[in-house]
Protein backbone atom coordinates (compact mmCIF):
# COMPACT_ATOMS: atom_id res chain seq x y z
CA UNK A 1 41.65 -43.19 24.27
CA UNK A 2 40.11 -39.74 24.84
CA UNK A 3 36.68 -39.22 26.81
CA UNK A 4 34.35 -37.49 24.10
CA UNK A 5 31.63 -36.95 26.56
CA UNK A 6 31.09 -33.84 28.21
CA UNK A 7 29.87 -33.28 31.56
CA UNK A 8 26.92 -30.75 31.74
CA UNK A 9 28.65 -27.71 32.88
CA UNK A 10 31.01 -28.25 29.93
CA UNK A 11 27.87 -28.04 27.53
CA UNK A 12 26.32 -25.10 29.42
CA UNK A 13 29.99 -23.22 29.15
CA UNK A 14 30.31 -23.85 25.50
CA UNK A 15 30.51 -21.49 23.17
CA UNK A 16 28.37 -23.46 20.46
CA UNK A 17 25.22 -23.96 23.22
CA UNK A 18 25.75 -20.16 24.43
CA UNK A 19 25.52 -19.13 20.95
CA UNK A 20 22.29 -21.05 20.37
CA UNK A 21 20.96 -19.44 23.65
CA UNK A 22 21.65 -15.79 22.25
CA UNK A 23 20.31 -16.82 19.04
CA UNK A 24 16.73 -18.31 21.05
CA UNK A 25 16.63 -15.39 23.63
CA UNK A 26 16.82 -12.55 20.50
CA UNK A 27 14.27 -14.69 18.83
CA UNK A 28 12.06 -14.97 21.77
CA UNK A 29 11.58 -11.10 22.22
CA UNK A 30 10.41 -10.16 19.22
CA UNK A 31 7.58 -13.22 18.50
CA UNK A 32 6.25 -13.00 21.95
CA UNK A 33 5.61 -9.19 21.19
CA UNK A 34 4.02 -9.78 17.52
CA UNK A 35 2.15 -12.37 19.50
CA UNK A 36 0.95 -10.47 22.08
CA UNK A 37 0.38 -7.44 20.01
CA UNK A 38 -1.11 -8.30 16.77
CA UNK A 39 -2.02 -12.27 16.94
CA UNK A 40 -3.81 -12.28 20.04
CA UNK A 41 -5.43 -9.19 19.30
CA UNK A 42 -6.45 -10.41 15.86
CA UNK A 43 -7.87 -13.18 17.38
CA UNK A 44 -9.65 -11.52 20.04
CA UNK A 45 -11.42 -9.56 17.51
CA UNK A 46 -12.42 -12.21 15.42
CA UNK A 47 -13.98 -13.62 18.55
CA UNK A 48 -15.49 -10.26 19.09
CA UNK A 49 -17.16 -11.04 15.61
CA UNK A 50 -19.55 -13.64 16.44
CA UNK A 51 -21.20 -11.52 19.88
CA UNK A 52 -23.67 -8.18 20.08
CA UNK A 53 -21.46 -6.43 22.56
CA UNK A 54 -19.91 -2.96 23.77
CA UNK A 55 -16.76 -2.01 24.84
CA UNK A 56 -18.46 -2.47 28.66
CA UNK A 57 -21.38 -4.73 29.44
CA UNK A 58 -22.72 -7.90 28.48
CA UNK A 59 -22.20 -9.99 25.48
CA UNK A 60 -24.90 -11.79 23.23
CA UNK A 61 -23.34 -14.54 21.20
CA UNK A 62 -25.33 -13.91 17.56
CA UNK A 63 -22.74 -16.61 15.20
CA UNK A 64 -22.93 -15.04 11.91
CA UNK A 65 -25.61 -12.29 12.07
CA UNK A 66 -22.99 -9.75 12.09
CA UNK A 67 -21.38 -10.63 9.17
CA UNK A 68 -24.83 -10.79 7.37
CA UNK A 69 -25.34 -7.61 8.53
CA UNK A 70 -22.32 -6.10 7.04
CA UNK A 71 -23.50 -7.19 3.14
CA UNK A 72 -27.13 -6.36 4.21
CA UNK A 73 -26.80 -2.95 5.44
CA UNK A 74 -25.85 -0.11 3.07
CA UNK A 75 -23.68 1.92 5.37
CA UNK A 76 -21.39 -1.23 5.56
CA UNK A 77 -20.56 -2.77 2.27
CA UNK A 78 -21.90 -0.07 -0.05
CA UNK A 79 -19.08 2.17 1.49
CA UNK A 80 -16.49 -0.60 -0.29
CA UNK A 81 -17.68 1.29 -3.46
CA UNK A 82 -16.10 4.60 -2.66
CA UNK A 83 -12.99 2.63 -2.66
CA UNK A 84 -13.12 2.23 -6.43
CA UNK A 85 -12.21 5.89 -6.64
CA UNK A 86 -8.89 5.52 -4.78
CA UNK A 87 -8.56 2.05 -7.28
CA UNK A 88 -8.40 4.66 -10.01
CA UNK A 89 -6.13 7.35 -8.16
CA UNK A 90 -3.67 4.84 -7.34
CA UNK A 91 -3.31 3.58 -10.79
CA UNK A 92 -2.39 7.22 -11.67
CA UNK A 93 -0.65 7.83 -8.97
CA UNK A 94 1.23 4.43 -10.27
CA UNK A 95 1.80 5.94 -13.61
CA UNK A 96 2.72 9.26 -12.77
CA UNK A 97 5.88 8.09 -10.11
CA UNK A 98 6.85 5.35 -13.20
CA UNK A 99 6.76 8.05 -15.46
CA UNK A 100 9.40 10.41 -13.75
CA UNK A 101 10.88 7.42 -11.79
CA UNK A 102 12.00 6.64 -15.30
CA UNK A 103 13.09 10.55 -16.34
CA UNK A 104 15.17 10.73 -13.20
CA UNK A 105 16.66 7.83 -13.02
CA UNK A 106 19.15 9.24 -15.91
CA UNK A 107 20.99 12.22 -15.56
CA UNK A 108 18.89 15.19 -15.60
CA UNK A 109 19.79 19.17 -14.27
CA UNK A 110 17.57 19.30 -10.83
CA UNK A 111 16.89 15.78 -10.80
CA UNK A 112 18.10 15.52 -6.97
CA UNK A 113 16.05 18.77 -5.92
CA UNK A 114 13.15 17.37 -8.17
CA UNK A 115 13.48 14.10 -6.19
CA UNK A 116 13.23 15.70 -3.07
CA UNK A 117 9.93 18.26 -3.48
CA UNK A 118 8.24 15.29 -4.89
CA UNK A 119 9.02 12.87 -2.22
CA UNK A 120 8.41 15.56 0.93
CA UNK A 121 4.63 15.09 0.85
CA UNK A 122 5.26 11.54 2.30
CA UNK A 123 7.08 12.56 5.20
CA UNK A 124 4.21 14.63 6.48
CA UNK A 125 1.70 13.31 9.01
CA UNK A 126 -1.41 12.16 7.37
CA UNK A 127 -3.39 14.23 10.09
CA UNK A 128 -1.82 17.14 8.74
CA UNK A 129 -2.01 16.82 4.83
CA UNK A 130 -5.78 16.34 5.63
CA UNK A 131 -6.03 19.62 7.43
CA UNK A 132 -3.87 21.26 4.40
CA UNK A 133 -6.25 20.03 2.00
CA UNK A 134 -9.63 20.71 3.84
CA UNK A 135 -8.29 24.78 3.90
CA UNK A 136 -7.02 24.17 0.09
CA UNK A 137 -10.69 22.73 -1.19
CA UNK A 138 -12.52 25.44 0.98
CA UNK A 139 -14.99 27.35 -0.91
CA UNK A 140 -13.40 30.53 -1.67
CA UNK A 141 -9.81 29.40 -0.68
CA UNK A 142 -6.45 28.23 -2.17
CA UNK A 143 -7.57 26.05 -5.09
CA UNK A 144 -10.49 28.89 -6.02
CA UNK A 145 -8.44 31.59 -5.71
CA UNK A 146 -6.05 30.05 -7.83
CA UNK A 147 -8.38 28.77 -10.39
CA UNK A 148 -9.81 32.73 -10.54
CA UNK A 149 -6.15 33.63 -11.59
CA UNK A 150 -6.98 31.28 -14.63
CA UNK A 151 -9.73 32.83 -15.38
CA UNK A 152 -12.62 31.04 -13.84
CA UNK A 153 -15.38 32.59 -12.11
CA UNK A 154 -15.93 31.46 -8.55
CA UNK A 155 -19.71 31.28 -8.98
CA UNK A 156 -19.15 28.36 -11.91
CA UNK A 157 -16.75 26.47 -9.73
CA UNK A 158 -18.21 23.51 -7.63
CA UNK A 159 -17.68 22.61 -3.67
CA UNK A 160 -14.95 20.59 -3.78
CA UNK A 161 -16.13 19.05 -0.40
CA UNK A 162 -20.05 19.14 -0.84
CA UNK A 163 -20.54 17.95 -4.61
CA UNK A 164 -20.78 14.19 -4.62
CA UNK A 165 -20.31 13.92 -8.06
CA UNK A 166 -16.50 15.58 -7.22
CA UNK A 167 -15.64 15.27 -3.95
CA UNK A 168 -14.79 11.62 -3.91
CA UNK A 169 -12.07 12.67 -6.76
CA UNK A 170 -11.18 15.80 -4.94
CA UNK A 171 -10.33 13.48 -1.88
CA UNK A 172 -8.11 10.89 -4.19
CA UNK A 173 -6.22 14.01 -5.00
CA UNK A 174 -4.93 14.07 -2.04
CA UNK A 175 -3.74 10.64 -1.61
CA UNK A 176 -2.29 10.65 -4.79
CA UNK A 177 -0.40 14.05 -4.07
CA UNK A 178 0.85 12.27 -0.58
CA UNK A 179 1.28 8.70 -2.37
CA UNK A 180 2.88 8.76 -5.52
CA UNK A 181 6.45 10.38 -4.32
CA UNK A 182 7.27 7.20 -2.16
CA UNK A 183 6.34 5.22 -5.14
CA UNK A 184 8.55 7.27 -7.41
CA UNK A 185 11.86 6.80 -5.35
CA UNK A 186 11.25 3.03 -5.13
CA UNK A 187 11.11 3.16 -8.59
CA UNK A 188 13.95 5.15 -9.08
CA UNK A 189 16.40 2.94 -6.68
CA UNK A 190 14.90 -0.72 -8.67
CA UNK A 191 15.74 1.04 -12.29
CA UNK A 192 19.29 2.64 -11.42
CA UNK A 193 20.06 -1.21 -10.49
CA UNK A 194 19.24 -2.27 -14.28
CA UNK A 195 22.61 -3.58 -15.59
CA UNK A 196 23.29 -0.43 -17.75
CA UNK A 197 24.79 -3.46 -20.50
CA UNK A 198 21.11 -4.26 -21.25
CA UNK A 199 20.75 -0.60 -22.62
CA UNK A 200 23.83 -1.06 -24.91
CA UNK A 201 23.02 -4.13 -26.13
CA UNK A 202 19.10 -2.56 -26.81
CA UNK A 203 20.70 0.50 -28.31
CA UNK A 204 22.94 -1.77 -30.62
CA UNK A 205 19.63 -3.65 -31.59
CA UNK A 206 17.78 -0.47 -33.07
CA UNK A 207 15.27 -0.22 -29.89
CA UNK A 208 14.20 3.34 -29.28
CA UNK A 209 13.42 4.75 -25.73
CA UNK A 210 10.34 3.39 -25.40
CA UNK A 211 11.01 0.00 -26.24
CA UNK A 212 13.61 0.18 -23.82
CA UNK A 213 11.00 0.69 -21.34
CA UNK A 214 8.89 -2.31 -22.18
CA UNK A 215 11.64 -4.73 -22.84
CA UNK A 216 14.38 -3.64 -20.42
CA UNK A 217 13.25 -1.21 -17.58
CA UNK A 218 9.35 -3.20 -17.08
CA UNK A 219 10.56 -6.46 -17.07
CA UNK A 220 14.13 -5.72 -15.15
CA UNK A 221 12.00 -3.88 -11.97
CA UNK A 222 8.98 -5.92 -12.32
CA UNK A 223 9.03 -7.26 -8.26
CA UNK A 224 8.98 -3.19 -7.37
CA UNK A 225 6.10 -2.65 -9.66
CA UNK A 226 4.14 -5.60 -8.12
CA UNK A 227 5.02 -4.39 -4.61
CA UNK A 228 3.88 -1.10 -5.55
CA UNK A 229 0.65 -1.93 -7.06
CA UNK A 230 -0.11 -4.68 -4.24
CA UNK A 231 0.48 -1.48 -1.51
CA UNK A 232 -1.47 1.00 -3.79
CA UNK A 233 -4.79 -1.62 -3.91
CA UNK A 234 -4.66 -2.48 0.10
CA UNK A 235 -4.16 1.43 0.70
CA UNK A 236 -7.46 1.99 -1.94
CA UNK A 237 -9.36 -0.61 0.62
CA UNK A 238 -8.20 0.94 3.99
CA UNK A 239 -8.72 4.65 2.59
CA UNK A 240 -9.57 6.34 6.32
CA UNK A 241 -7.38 9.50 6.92
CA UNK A 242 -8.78 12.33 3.86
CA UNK A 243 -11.83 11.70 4.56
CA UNK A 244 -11.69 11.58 8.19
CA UNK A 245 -10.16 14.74 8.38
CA UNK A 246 -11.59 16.36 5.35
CA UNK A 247 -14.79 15.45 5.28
CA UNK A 248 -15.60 13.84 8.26
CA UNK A 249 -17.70 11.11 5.74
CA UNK A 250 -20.10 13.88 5.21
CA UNK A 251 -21.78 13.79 1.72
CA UNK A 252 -21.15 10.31 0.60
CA UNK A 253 -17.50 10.54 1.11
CA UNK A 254 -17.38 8.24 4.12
CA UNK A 255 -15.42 5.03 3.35
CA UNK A 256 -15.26 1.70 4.92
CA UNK A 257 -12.80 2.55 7.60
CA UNK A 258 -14.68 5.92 8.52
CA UNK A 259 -18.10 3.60 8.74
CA UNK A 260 -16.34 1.29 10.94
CA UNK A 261 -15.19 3.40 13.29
CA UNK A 262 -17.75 5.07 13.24
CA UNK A 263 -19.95 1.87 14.12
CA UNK A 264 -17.69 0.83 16.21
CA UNK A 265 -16.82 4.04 18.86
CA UNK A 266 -19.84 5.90 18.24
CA UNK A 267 -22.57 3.60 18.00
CA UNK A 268 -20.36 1.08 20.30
CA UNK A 269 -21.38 -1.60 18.01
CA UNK A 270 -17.94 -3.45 18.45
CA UNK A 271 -18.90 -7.10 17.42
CA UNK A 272 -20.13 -5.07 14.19
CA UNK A 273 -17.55 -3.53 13.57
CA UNK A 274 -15.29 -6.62 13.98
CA UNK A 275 -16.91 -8.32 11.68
CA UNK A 276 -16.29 -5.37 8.87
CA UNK A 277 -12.60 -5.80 10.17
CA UNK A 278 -12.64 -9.21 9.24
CA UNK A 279 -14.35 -9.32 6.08
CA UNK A 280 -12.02 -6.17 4.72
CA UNK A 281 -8.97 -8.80 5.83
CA UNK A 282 -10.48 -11.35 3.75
CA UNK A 283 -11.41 -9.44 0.45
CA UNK A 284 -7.67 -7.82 0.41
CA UNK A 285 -6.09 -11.33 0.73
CA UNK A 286 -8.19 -12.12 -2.29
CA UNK A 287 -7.50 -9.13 -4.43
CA UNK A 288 -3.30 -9.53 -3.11
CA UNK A 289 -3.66 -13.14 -4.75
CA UNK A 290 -6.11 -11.84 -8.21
CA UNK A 291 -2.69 -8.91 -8.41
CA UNK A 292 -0.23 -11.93 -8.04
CA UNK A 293 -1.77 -14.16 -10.24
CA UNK A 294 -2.24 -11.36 -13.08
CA UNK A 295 0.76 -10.23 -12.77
CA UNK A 296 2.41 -13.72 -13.19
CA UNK A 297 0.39 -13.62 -16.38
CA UNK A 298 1.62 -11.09 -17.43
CA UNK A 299 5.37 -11.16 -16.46
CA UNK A 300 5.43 -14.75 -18.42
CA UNK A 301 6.94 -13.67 -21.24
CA UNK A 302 10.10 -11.80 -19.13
CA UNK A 303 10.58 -15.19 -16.88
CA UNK A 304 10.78 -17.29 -20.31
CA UNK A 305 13.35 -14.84 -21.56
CA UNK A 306 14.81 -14.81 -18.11
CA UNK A 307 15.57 -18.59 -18.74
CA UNK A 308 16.67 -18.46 -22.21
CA UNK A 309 19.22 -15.90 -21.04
CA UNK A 310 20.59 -17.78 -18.13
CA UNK A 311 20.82 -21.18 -20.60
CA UNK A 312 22.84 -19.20 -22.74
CA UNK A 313 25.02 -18.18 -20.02
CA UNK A 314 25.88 -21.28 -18.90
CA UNK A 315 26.94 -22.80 -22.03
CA UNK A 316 28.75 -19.75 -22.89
CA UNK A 317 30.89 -20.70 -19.32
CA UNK A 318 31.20 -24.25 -20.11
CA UNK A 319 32.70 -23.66 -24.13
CA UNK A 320 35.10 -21.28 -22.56
């Protein structure tokens, strides 16, 4: 009878323990750098939260004054409001890319150079669409000069950057002129992989192009357009680089990211400004889960059809 046990260097020199060891070292790597890199930092700062503290010197432990302080002062929370602007840019932005997502996902003359002006702006460094668009809403520059060749008198035309009933909207502009071509060729790829069968059988039905749309393309690419408007909502929250740049949060354009830092590396109010951190973690995990649960809603219709479909499908296998 053969000796099944192995003696330890026989284990060590297997090929089924080495293989586990490759699979453990290349899994090691990367979680001890997202740990040391973004958990322990996170936690660190949540720490940070509960203490009145600079960068250097001593720390005062408060508990939760800092977090009252964020709803309590107006600087803090009341700049959350501003984000309701980019809410609104990113829902056009949303519909704009869906719109000619769904043009150029068929064959159209241009389409590919179309594809490609409208998805440059993306590629560009945030730093330096701001700068682009700080010269382009400068009184007297590219948008008024352009505006004059339509016939408008510079006098009549408002400062873009100094008006606060328009420079919130001028400053969406931008992200939605940077934004919405990265949304647009995500829609593009999740429609071209719509089994082009589902169009036939639509067409064979009667439906015209826009029912096609709400019954075949919507439904068919509906994980994209969740993704899409999850990313667009979160970006709304974190808005920081046009009006960093731009504006500098001068005249009311300042939103929560531009108050927290500045709190935090001008006023070296870190615990603060932790505690903003925090709280802007918490409300986008609530408004990811309001998007998921809507959308589920919504979508609940497509996932019954979904079902009837695939029922269908399986008896049609089992009569053949």
């Amino acid at each position: 009878m053969t000796d099944n046990r192995l003696t330890l260097a026989q284990r060590l020199s297997g090929r089924k323990f080495q293989r586990g060891l490759i699979i453990v070292a290349f899994m090691t790597v990367p979680l001890l750098l997202l740990f040391v890199f973004t958990y322990l930092p996170f936690a660190e700062m949540v720490g940070y939260s509960f203490y009145n503290m600079k960068y250097i010197g001593t720390r005062t432990f408060v508990g939760l004054k800092n977090y009252i302080d964020v709803f309590e002062r107006s600087d803090c929370f009341g700049a959350l409001k501003l984000s309701l602007y980019y809410m609104v840019g990113s829902v056009v932005q949303l519909a704009l890319a869906l719109y000619l997502a769904t043009i150029l996902s068929f064959k159209v003359k241009g389409g590919g150079i179309f594809k490609g002006f409208m998805f440059f702006p993306y590629l560009i460094n945030g730093i330096a669409v701001g700068f682009i668009f700080k010269f382009f809403y400068t009184r007297g520059f590219v948008f008024d000069t352009v505006l004059q060749w339509c016939g408008f008198e510079l006098e009549n035309l408002p400062y873009w950057l100094r008006d606060q009933s328009i420079n919130n909207w001028s400053l969406v502009g931008t992200s939605v002129w940077r934004y919405f071509g990265q949304n647009m060729v995500l829609f593009i790829g999740a429609i071209m992989s719509v089994d082009s069968d589902l169009y036939e059988a639509a067409m064979l039905d009667g439906a015209n192009k826009l029912q096609q749309f709400f019954y075949v393309i919507l439904p068919n690419i509906r994980t994209i357009v969740v993704l899409n408007v999850i990313l667009s909502i979160t970006g709304s929250l974190s808005a920081f680089e046009p009006p960093y740049v731009i504006t500098s949060g001068a005249n009311g354009t300042g939103t929560y990211f531009v108050v927290m830092h500045e709190i935090a590396h001008t006023q070296q109010k870190v615990g603060l400004a932790s505690a903003m951190a925090v709280i802007l973690l918490a409300i986008i995990l609530f408004a990811t889960l309001l998007q998921k649960l809507f959308f589920k809603y919504v979508f609940r219709n497509a996932d019954e059809d979904e079902v009837v479909r695939s029922s269908r499908r399986r008896r049609k296998v089992k009569v053949g």
